[in-house]
Protein backbone atom coordinates (compact mmCIF):
# COMPACT_ATOMS: atom_id res chain seq x y z
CA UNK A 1 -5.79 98.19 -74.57
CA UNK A 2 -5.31 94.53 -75.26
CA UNK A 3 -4.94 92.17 -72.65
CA UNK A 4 -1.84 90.01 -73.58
CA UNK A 5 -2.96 85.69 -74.13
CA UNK A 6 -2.01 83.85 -71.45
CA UNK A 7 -0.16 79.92 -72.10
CA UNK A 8 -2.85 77.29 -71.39
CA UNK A 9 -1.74 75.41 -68.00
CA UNK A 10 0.67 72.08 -68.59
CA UNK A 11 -1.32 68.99 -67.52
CA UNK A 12 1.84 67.45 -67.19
CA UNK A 13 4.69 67.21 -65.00
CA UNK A 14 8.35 66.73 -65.27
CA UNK A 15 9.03 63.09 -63.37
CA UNK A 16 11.49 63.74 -60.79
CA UNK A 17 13.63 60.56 -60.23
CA UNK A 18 13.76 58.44 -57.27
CA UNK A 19 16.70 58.02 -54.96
CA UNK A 20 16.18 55.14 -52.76
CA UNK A 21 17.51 55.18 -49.27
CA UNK A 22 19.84 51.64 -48.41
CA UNK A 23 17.69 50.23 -45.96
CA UNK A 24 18.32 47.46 -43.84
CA UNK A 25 15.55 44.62 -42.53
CA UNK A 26 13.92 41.35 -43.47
CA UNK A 27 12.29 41.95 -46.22
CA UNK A 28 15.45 44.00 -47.66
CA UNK A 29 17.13 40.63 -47.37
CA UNK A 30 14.61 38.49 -48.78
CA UNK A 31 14.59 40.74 -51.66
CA UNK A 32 18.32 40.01 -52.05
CA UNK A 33 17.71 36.33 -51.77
CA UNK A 34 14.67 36.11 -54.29
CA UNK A 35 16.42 38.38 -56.73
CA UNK A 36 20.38 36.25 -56.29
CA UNK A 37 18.12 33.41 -57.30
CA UNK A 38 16.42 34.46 -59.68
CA UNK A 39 19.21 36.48 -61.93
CA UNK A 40 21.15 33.03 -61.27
CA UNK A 41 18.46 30.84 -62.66
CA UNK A 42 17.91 33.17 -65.73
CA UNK A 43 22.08 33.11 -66.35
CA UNK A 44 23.10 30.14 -65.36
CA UNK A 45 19.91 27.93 -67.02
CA UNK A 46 20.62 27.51 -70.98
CA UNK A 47 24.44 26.39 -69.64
CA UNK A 48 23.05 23.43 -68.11
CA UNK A 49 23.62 20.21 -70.06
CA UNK A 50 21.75 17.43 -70.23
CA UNK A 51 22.37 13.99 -72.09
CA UNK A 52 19.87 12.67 -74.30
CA UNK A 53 21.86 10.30 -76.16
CA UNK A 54 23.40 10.86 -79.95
CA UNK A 55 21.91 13.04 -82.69
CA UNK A 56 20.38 15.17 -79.83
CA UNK A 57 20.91 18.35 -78.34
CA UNK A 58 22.54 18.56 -74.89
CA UNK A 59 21.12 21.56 -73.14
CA UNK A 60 18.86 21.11 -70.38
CA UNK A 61 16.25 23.76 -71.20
CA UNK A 62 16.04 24.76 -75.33
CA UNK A 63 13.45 26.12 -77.06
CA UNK A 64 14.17 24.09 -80.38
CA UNK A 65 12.32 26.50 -83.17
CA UNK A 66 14.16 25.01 -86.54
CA UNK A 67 12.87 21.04 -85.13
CA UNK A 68 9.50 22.84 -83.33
CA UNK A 69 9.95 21.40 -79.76
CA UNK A 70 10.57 22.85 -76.06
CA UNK A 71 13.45 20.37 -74.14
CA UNK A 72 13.21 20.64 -70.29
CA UNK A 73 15.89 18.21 -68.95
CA UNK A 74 14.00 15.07 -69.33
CA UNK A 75 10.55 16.35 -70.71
CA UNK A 76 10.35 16.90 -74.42
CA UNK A 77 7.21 18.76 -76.10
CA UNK A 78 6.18 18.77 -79.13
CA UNK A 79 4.19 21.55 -81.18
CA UNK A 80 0.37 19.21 -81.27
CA UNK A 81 1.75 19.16 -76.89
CA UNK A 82 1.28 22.83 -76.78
CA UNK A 83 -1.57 22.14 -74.40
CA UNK A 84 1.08 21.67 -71.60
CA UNK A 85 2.63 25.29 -72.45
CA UNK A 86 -0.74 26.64 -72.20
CA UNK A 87 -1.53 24.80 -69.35
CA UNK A 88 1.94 25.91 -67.45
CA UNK A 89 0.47 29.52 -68.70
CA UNK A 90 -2.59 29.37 -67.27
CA UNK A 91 -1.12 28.03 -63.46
CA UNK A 92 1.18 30.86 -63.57
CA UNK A 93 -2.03 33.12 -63.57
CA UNK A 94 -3.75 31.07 -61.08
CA UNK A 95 -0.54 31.29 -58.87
CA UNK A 96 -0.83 35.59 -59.37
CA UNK A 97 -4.34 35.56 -58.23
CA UNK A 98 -3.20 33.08 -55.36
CA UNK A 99 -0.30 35.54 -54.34
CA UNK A 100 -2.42 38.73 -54.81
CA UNK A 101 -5.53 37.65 -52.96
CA UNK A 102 -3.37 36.67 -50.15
CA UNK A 103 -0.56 39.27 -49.95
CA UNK A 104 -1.40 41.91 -52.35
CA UNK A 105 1.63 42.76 -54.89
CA UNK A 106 4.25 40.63 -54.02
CA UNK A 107 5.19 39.24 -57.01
CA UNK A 108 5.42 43.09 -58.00
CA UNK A 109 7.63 43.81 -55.38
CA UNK A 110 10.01 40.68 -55.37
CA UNK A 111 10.34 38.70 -58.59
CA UNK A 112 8.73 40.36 -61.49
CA UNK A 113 11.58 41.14 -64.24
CA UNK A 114 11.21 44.90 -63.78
CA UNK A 115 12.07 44.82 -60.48
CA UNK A 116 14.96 42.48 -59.91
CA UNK A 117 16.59 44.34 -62.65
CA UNK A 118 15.89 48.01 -61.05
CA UNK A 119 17.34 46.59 -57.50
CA UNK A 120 20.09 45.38 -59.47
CA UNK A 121 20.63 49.05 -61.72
CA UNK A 122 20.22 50.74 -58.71
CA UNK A 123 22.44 48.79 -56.39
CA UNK A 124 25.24 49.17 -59.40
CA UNK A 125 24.37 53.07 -58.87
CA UNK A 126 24.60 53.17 -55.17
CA UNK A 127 28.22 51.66 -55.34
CA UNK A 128 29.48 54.32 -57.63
CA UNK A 129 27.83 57.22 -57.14
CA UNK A 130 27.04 56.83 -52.85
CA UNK A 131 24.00 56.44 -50.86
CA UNK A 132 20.86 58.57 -51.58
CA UNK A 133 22.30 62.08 -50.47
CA UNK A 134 25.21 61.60 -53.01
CA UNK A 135 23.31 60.82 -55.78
CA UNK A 136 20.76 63.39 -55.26
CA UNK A 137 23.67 66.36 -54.74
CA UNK A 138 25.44 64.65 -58.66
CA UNK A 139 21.87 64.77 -60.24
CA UNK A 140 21.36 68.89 -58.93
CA UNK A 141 25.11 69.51 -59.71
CA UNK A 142 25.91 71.11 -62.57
CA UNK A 143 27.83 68.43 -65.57
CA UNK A 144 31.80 68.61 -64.54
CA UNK A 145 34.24 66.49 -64.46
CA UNK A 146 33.41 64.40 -61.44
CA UNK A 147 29.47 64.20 -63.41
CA UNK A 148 30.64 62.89 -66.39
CA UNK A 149 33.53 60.32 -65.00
CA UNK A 150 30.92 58.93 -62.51
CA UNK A 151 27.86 58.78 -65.01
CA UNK A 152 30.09 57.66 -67.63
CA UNK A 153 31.44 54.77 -65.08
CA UNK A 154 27.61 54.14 -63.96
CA UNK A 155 26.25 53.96 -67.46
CA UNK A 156 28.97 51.58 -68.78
CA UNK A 157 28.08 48.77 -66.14
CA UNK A 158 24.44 49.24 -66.26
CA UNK A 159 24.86 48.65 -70.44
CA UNK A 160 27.13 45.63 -69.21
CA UNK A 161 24.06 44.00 -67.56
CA UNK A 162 21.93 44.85 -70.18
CA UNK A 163 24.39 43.10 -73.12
CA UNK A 164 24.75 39.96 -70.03
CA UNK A 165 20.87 39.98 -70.08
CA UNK A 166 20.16 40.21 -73.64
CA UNK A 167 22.92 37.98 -74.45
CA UNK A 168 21.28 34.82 -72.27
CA UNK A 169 17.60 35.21 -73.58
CA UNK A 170 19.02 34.41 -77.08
CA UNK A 171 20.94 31.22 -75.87
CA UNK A 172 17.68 29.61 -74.80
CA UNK A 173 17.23 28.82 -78.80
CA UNK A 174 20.00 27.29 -79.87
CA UNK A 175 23.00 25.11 -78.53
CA UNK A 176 24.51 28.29 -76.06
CA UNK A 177 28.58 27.21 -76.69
CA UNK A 178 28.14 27.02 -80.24
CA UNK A 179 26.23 30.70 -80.48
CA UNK A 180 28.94 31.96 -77.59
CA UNK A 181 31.67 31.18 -80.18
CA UNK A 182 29.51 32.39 -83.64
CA UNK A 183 28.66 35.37 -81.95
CA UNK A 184 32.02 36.65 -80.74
CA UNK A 185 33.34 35.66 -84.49
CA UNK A 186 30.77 37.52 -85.78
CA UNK A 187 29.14 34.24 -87.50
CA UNK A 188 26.30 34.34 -86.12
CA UNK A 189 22.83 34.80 -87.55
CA UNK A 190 21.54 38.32 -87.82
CA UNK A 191 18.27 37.55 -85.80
CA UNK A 192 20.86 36.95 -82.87
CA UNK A 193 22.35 40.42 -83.03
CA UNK A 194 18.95 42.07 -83.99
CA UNK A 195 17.63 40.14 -81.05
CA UNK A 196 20.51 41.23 -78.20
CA UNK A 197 20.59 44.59 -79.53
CA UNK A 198 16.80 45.43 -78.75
CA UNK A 199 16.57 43.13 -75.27
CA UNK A 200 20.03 45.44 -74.20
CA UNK A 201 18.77 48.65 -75.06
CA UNK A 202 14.81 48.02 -73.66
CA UNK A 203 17.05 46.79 -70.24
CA UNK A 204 19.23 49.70 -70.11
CA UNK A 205 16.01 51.73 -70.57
CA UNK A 206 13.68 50.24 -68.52
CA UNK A 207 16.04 49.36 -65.30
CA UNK A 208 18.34 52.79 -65.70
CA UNK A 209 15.85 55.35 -66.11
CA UNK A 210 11.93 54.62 -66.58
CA UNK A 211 11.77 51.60 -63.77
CA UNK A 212 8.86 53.35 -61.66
CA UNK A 213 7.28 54.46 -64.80
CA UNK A 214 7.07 50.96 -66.28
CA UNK A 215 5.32 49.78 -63.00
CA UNK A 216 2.92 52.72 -63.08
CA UNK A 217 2.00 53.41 -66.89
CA UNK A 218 3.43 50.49 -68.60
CA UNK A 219 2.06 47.43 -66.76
CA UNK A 220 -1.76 46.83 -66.88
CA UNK A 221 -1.75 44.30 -63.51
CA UNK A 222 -1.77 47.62 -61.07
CA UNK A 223 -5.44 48.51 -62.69
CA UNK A 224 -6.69 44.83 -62.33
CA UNK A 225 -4.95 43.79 -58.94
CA UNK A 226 -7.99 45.26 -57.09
CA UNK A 227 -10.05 42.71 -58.16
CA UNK A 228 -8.10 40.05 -56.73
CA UNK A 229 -7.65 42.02 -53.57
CA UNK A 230 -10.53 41.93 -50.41
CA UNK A 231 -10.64 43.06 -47.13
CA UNK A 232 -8.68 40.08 -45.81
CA UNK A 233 -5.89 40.89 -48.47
CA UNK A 234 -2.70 41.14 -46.54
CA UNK A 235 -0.94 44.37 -47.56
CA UNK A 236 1.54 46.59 -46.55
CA UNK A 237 -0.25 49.54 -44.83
CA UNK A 238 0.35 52.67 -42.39
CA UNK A 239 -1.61 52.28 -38.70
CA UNK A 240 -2.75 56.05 -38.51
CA UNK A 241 -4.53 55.29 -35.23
CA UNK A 242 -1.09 54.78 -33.59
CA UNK A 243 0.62 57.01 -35.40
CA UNK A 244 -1.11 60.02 -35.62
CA UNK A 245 -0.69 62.93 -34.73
CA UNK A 246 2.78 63.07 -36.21
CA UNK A 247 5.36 64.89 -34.54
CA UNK A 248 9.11 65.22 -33.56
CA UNK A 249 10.14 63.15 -30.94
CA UNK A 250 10.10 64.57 -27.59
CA UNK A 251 12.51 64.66 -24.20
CA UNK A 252 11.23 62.48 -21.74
CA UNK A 253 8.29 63.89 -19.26
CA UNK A 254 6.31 63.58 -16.92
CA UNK A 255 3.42 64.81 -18.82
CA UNK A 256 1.38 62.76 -21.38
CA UNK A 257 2.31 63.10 -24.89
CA UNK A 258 -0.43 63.50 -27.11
CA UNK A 259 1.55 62.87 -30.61
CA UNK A 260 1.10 59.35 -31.99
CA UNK A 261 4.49 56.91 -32.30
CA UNK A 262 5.10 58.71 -36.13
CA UNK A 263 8.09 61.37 -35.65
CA UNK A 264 7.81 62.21 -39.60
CA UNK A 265 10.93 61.56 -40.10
CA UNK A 266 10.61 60.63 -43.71
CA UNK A 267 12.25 57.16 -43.76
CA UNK A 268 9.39 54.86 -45.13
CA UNK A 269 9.41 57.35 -48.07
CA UNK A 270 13.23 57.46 -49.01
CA UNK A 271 13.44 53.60 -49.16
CA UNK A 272 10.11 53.46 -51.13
CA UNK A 273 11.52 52.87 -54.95
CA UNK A 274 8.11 53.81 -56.40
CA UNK A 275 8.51 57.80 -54.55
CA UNK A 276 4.89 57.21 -52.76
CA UNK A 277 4.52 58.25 -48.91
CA UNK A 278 2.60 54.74 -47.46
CA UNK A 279 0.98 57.27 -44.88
CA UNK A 280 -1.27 58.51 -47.37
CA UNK A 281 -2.98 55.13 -47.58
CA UNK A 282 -3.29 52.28 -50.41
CA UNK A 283 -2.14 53.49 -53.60
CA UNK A 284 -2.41 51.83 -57.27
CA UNK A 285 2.05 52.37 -57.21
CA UNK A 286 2.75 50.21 -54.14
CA UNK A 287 4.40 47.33 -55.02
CA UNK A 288 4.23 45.66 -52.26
CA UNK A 289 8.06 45.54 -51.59
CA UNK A 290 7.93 46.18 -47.71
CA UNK A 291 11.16 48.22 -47.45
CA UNK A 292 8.90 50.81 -45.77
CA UNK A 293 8.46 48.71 -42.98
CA UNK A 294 12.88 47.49 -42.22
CA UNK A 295 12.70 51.08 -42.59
CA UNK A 296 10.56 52.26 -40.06
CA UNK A 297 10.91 49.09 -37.80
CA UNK A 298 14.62 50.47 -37.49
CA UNK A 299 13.58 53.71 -36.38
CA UNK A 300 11.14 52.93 -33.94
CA UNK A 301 13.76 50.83 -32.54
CA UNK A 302 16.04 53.82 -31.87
CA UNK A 303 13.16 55.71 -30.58
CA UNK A 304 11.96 52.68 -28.34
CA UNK A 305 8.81 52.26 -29.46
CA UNK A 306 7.32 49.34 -30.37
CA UNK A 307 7.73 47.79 -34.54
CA UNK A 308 4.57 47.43 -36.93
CA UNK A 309 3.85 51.36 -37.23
CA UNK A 310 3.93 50.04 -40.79
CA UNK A 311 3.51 46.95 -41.57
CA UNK A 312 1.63 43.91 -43.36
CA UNK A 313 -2.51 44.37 -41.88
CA UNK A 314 -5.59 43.58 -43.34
CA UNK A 315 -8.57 46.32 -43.66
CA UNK A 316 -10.68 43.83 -41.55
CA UNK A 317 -8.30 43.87 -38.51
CA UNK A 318 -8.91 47.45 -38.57
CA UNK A 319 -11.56 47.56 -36.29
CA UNK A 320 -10.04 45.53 -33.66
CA UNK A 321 -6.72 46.72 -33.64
CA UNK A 322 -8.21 50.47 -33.15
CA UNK A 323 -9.80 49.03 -30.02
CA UNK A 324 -6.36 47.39 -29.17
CA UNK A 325 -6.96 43.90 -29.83
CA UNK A 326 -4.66 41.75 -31.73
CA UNK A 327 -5.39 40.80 -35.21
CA UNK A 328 -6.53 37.78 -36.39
CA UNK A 329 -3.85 35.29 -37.17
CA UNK A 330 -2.09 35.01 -40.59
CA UNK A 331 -3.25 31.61 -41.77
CA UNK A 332 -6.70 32.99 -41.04
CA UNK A 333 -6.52 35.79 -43.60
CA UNK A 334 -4.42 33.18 -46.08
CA UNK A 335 -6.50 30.35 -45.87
CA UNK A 336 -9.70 31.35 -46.71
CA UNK A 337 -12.37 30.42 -49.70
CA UNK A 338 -11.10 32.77 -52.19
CA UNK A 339 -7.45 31.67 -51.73
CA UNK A 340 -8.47 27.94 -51.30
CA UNK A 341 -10.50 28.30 -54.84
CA UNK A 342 -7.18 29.63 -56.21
CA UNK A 343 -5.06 26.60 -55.26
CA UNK A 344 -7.39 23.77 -55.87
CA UNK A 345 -7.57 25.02 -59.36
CA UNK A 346 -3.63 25.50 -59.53
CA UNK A 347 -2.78 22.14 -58.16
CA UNK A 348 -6.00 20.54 -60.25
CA UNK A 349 -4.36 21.71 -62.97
CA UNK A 350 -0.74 21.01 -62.33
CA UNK A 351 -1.93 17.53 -61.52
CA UNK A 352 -3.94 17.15 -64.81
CA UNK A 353 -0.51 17.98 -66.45
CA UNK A 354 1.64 15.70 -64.53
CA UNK A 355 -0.75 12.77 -65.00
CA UNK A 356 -1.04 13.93 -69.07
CA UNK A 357 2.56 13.78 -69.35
CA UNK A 358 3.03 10.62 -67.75
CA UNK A 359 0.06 8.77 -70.30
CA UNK A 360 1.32 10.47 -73.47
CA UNK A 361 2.10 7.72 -75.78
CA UNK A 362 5.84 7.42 -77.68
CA UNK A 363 4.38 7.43 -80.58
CA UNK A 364 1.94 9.49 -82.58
CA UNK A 365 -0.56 9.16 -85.41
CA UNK A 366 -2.36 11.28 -87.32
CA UNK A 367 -4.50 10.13 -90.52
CA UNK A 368 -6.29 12.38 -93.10
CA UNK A 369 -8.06 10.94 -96.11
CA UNK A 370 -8.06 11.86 -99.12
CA UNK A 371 -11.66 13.22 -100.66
CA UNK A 372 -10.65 13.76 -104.25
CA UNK A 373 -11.65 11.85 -105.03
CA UNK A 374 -12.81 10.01 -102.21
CA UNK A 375 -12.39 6.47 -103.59
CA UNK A 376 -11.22 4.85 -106.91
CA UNK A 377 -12.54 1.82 -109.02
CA UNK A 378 -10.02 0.00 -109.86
CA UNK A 379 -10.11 -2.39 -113.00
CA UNK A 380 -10.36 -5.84 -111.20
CA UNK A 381 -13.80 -4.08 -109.76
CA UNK A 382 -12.10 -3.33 -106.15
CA UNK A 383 -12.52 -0.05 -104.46
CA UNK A 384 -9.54 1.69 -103.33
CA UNK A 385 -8.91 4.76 -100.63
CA UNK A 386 -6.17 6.58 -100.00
CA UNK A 387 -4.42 8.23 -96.91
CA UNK A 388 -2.16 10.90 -95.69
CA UNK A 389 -0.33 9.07 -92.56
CA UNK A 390 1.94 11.37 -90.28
CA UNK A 391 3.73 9.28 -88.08
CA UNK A 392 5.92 10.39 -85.55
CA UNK A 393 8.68 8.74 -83.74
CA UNK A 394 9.45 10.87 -80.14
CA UNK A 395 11.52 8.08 -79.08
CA UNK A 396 15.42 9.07 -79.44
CA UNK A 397 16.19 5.94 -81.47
CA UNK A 398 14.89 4.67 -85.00
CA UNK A 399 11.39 2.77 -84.66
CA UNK A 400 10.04 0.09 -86.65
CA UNK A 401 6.36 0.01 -86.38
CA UNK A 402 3.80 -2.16 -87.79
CA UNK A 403 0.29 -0.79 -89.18
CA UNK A 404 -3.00 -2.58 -88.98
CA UNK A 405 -6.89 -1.75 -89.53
CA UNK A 406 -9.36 -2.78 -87.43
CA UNK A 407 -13.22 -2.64 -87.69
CA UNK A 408 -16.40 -4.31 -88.80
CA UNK A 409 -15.76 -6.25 -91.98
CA UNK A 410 -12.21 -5.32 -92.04
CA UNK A 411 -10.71 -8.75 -92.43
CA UNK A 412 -10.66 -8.91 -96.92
CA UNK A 413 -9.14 -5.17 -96.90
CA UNK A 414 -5.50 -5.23 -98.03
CA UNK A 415 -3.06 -2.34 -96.50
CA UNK A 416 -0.11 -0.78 -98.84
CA UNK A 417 2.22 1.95 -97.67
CA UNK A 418 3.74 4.27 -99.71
CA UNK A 419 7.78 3.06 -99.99
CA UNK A 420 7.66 0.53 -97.64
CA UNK A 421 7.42 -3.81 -97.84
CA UNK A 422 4.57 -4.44 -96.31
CA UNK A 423 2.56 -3.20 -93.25
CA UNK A 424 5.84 -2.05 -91.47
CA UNK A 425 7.64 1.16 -91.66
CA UNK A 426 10.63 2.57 -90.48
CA UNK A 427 10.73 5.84 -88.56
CA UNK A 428 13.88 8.03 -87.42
CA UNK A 429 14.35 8.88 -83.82
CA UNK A 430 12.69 12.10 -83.27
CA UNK A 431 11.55 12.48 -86.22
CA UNK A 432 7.89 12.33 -88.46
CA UNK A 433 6.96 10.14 -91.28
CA UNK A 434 4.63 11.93 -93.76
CA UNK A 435 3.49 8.59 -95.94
CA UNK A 436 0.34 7.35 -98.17
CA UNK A 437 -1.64 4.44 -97.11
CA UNK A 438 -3.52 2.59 -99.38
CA UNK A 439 -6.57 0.46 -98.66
CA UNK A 440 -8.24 -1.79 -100.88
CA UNK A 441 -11.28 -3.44 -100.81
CA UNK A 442 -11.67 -6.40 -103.26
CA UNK A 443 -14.69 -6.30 -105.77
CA UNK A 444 -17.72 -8.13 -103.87
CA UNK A 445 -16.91 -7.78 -100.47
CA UNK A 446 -19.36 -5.85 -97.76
CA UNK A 447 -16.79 -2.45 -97.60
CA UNK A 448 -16.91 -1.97 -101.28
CA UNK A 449 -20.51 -2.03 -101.30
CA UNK A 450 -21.24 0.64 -98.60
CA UNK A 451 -21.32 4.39 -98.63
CA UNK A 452 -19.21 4.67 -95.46
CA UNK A 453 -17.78 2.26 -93.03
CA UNK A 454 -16.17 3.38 -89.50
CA UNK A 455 -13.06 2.01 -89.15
CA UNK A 456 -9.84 2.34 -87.21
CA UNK A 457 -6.18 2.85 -88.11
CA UNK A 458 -3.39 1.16 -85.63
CA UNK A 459 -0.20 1.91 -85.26
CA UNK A 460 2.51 -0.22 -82.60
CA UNK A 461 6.11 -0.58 -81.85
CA UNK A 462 7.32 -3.79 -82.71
CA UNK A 463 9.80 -3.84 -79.24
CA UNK A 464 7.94 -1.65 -76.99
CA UNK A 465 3.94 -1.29 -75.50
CA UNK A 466 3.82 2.05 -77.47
CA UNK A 467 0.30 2.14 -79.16
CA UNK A 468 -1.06 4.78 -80.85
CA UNK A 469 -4.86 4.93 -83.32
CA UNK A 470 -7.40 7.22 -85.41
CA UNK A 471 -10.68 6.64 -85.93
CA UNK A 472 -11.67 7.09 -89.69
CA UNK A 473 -13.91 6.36 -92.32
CA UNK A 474 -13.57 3.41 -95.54
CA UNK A 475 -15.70 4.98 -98.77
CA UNK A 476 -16.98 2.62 -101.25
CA UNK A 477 -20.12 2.51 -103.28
CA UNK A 478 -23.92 2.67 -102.70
């Protein structure tokens, strides 16, 4: 008799989605704050205008790809500035490990883009479908009428937020009235559509339905945060030693009750948005969002005991607050050397930037000589070089500048420029001036009989202290 093959196990299970409880507190409201803000600023942003005088664009904050330059309000960069980009780049990393060393996830759990826009989706789903009862009873429920009006209802407004949201990342890139108007007449470019249509559909995805998942699977800074993270990391924990042994609340008595302050009544884990019971200890999908705490500070309030049964501790108060003692104070766990390294390098940085952008000059140069052939004998016996000269004009007003040489035994060379009288050229506001210099030494003088001869290309403004130079080389012959 044959014995029948069995299936091999599933190693994987069917998610079960997350209803969060409404929950009350502090850090329920500061999480309303910090994400009001934020969806404002995102909004609100490419709107802004910001006057920069004629034959210049308006907006406040534009990413200018067709003229290659970033506009915020008053600061202008250009691509050879991308230093300050990277710099901003590499403070906003510095700030991460600042936050995380300090207070675990909280950018996780308050302003990263995944989760102000799940608060948001799921705040829109709370108001139509009810609290988390409701909306658990509609997902068992078999599809009827009621189903489909409410998830049809839900759905629409979640894909509203998602066209909103797609819709303002493009209008960083271009002048946002004028692409308001194309769009909605369909003049537009195509990138713009292409562009909306993917940012709406990966933020009706990721906010509607995957949200945890993104957080757990998606983002890599779960699987790295540990190594920010010490045992004078502030985090959101559970304290087992005073709340343990769980147990129902009992009737007053005379008698000494042996069960610890938890009642297991489930609250920190129907607020939690990531599904994960904080009793069970730190766990790689805590964000760090501290709704487990309004939620059990509430309840502990009804059941007059006292608040912090969960609540922000660090593993080294552990000891002491077991024995009783209080824990240390907070400045003492955020002020410490690992923290301190954090911020000296964010502010060193921040101030290296500041001062940069405050030095940069108005004007830039940059020269590149031509080596083909490197110099050319000219008929009267002189020795000629030539130059590529990109000059460029940031100002937001035409320039004249004037260009010089300067260097040892300098004095007999004679400067041309392409199309232009003289040693002066004309440049457009914002704009660069691709031109070839000529220099020429005359037959017997000290440059034309040397291999190479440092010398130094000047460029000024004829009206302002804007000064600008590169070093280079004069070829002549051995």
């Amino acid at each position: 008799m044959s014995v029948p093959e069995l299936d091999p196990p599933s190693l994987y299970a069917k998610r079960e989605p997350i209803f969060p409880k409404r929950v009350q507190g502090r850090f329920r409201r500061l999480k309303w704050v910090v994400m009001a803000v934020t969806l404002a600023i995102y909004y609100v942003t490419p709107w802004l205008r910001w006057d920069r005088g004629p034959n210049m664009p308006d907006q406040a904050v534009l990413v200018d790809l067709a003229n290659r330059r970033f506009f915020f309000f008053w600061i202008e960069i250009w691509p050879h500035e991308f230093y300050f980009v990277a710099g901003l780049l590499v403070m906003a990393g510095l700030g991460l490990f600042l936050f995380t060393s300090a207070l675990g996830r909280v950018w996780c759990g308050y302003a990263c883009p995944q989760t102000v826009w799940t608060d948001l989706f799921i705040l829109v789903e709370r108001w139509i479908e009810g609290d988390r009862n409701n909306r658990i009873r509609l997902h068992r429920q078999r599809w009827n009428a009621q189903k489909i009006r409410l998830t049809a209802v839900k759905w629409t407004a979640w894909l509203l937020i998602a066209l909103l949201t797609g819709g303002a990342w493009v209008f960083y890139f271009t002048d946002a009235p004028t692409l308001l108007h194309n769009l909605l007449a369909g003049q537009a470019h195509p990138v713009a559509y292409i562009t909306i249509a993917i940012l709406t559909g990966t933020t009706f995805l990721f906010g509607g339905f995957a949200r945890e998942q993104i957080c757990i699977y998606a983002c890599p800074w779960p699987r790295i945060q540990a190594a920010m993270m010490d045992e004078d990391t502030l985090t959101v924990g559970y304290r087992d030693w005073r709340g343990e042994p769980r147990g129902k609340a009992a009737r007053a008595s005379a008698a000494p009750d042996p069960r610890g302050d938890c009642i297991d009544c489930m609250a920190c884990v129907n607020v939690c948005p990531m599904g994960i019971d904080i009793r069970d200890g730190q766990q790689m999908e805590c964000i760090t969002c501290a709704l487990c705490i309004d939620a059990c500070d509430e309840i502990m309030d009804r059941i007059g005991k006292p608040r912090g049964l969960v609540g922000y501790l660090a593993l080294s108060d552990e000891t002491a607050e077991r024995a009783g003692a209080h824990p240390r104070p907070v400045l003492k766990h955020v002020l410490r050397p690992r923290t301190l390294l954090y911020f000296t390098l964010w502010s060193g940085i921040g101030a290296a930037l500041v001062v940069a952008l405050f030095l940069r000059s108005a004007v830039d140069l940059n020269v590149t000589p031509v080596r083909n052939p490197l110099f050319v004998t000219l008929s009267d016996g002189s020795i000629r070089n030539t130059y590529e000269v990109r000059l460029r004009n940031k100002e937001h007003e035409a320039t004249v500048y004037r260009i010089s040489v300067r260097g040892a035994d300098t004095e007999p060379l004679l400067l041309a420029i392409e199309g232009a009288q003289g040693d002066r050229v004309e440049v457009p506001a914002d704009q660069t001036l691709e031109r070839r210099l000529y220099l020429t030494a005359p037959a017997g003088a000290a440059l034309a009989g040397r291999a190479t001869q440092p010398i130094e290309l000047i460029v000024e403004n004829l009206d302002q202290p804007a000064r600008a130079s590169v070093a280079t080389v004069f070829h002549g012959k051995e």
